[in-house]
C-alpha atoms as a PDB file:
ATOM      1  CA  UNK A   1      21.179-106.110  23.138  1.00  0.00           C
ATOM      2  CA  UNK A   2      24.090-108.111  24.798  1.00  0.00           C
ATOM      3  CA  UNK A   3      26.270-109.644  22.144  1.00  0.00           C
ATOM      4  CA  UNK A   4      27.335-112.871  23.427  1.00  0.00           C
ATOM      5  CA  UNK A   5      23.685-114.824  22.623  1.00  0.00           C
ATOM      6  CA  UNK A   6      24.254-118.295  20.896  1.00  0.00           C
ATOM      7  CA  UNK A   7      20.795-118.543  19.163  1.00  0.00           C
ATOM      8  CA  UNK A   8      17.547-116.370  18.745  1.00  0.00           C
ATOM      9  CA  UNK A   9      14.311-117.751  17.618  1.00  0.00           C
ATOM     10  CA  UNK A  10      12.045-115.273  15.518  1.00  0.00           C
ATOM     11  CA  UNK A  11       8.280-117.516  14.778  1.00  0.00           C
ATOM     12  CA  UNK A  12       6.935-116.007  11.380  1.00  0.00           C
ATOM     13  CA  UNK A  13       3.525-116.194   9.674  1.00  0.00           C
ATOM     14  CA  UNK A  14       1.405-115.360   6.652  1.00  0.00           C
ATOM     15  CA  UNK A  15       1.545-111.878   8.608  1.00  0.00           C
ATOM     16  CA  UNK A  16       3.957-109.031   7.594  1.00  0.00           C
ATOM     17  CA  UNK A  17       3.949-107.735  11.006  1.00  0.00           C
ATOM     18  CA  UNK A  18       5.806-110.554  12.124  1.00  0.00           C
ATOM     19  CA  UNK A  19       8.197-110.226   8.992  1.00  0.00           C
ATOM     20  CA  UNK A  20       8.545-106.953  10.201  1.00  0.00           C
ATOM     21  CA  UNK A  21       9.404-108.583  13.377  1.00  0.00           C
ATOM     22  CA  UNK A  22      12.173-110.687  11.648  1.00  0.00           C
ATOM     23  CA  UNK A  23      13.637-107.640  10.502  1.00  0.00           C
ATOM     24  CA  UNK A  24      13.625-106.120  14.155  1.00  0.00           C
ATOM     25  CA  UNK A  25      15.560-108.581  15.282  1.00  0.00           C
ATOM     26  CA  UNK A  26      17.858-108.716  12.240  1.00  0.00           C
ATOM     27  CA  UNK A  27      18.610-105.433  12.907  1.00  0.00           C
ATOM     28  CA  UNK A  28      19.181-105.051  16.641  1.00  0.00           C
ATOM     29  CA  UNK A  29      20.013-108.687  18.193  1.00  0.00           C
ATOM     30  CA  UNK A  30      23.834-109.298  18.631  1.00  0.00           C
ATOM     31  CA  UNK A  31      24.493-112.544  18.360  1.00  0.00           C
ATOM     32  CA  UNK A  32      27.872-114.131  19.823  1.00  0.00           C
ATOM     33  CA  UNK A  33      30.267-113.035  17.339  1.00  0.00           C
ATOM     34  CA  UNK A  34      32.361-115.907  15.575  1.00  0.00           C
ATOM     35  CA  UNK A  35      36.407-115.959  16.403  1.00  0.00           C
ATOM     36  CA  UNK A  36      38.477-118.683  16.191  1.00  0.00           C
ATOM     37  CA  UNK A  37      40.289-118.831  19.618  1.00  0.00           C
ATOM     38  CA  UNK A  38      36.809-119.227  20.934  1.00  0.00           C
ATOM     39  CA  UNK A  39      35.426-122.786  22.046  1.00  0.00           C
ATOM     40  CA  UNK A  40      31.369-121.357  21.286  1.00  0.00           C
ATOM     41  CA  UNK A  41      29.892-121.611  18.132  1.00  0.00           C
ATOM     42  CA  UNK A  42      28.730-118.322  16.510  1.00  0.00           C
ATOM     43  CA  UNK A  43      25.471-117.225  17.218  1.00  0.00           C
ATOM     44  CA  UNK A  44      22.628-117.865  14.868  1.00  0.00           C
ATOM     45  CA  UNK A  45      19.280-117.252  13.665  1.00  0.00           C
ATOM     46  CA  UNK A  46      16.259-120.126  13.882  1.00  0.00           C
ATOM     47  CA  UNK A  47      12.769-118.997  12.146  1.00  0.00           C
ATOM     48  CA  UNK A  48      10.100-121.157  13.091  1.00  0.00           C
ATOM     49  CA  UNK A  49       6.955-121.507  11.548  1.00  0.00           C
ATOM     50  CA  UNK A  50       4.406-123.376  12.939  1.00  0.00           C
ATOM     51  CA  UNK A  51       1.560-124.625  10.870  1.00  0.00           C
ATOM     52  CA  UNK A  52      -2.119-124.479  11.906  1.00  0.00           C
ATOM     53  CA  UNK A  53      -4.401-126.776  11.371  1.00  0.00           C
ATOM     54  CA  UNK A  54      -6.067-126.743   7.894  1.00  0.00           C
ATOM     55  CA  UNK A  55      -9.446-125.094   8.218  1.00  0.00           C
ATOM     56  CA  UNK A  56     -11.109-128.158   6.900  1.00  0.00           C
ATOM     57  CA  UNK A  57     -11.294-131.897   7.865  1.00  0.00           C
ATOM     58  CA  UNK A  58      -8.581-133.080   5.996  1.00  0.00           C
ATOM     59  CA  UNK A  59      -9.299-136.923   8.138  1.00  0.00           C
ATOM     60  CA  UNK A  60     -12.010-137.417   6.930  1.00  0.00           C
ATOM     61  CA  UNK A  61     -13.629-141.095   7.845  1.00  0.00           C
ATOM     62  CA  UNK A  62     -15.514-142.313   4.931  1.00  0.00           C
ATOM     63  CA  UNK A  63     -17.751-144.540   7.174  1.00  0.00           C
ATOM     64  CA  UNK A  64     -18.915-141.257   9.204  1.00  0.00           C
ATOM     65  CA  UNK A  65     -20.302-139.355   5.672  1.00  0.00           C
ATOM     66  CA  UNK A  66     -23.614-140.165   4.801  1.00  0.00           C
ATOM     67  CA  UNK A  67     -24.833-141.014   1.328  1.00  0.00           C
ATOM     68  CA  UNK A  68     -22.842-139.232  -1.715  1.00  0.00           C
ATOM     69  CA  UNK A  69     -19.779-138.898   0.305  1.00  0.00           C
ATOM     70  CA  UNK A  70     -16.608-139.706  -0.611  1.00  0.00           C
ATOM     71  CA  UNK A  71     -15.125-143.018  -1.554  1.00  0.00           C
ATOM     72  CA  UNK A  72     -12.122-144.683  -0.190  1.00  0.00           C
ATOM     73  CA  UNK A  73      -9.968-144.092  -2.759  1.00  0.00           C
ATOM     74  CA  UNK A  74     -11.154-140.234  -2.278  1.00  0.00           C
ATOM     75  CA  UNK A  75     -10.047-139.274   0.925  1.00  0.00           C
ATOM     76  CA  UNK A  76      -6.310-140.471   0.377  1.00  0.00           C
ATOM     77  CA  UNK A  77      -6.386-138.218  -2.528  1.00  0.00           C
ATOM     78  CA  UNK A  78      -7.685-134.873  -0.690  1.00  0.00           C
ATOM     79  CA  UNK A  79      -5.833-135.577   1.858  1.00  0.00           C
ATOM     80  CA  UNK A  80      -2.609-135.624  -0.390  1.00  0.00           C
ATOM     81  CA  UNK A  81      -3.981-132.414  -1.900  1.00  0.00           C
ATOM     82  CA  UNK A  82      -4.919-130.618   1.340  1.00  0.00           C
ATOM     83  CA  UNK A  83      -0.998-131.855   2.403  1.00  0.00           C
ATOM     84  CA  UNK A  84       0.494-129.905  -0.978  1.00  0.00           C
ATOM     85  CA  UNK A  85      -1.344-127.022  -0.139  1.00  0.00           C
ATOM     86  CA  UNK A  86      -0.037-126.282   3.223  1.00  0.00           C
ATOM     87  CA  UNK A  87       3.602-127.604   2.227  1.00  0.00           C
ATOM     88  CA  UNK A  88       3.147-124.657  -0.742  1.00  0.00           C
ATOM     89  CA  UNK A  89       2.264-121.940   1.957  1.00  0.00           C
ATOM     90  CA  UNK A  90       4.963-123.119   4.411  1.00  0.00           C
ATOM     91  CA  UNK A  91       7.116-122.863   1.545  1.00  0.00           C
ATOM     92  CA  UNK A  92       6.078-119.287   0.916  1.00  0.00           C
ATOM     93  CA  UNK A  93       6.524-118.176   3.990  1.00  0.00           C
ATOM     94  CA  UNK A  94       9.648-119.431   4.859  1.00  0.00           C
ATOM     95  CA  UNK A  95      11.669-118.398   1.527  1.00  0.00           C
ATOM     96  CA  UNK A  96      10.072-114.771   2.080  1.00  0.00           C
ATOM     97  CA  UNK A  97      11.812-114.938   5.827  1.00  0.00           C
ATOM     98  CA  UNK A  98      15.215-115.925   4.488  1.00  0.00           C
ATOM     99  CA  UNK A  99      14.712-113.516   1.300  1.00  0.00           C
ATOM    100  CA  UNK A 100      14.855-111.130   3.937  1.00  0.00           C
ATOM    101  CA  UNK A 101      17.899-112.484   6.121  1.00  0.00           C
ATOM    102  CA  UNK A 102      19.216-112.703   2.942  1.00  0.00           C
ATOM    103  CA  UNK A 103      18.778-108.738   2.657  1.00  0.00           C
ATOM    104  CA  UNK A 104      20.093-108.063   5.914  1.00  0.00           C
ATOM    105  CA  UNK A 105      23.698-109.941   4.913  1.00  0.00           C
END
């Protein structure tokens, strides 16, 4: 590919084919090259991740549940815990992406 791109976005998952897909472009993408009598930046790299949705109601409206549901003080608390669950996957899945860029230097 042309070697005078600025940036390249690369959108990984939980997937390995799309870490595969990192590596792709790792591999064959030329980004602008970086040289000092030049008035562009280098080219770079942006991985984006985009979280889904969790898979259950994490907003939960404690008025809507019928008897036995949860209390007020509760729902702040699963939410909190549904919240550190999908900041520990993002976290996964982005320090496996730049374990790999890291690979490729």
């Amino acid at each position: 590919m042309a070697g005078n791109l600025g940036c390249v976005v690369v959108s990984v998952d939980g997937n390995e084919g799309s870490m595969d897909a990192l590596r792709w472009a790792l591999d064959n993408v030329k980004l602008r090259p970086s040289s000092p009598d030049s008035t562009q930046p280098p080219g770079h790299f942006l991985i984006l991740y985009v979280q889904p949705p969790p898979s259950i109601a994490a907003g939960l409206n404690p008025g809507a549940i019928p008897f036995g549901g949860p209390t007020n003080l509760e729902v702040p608390a699963f939410t909190a815990a549904i919240e550190a669950h999908q900041k520990r996957i993002t976290d996964a899945i982005l320090n496996h992406a730049l374990q790999i860029c890291a690979e490729k230097k």
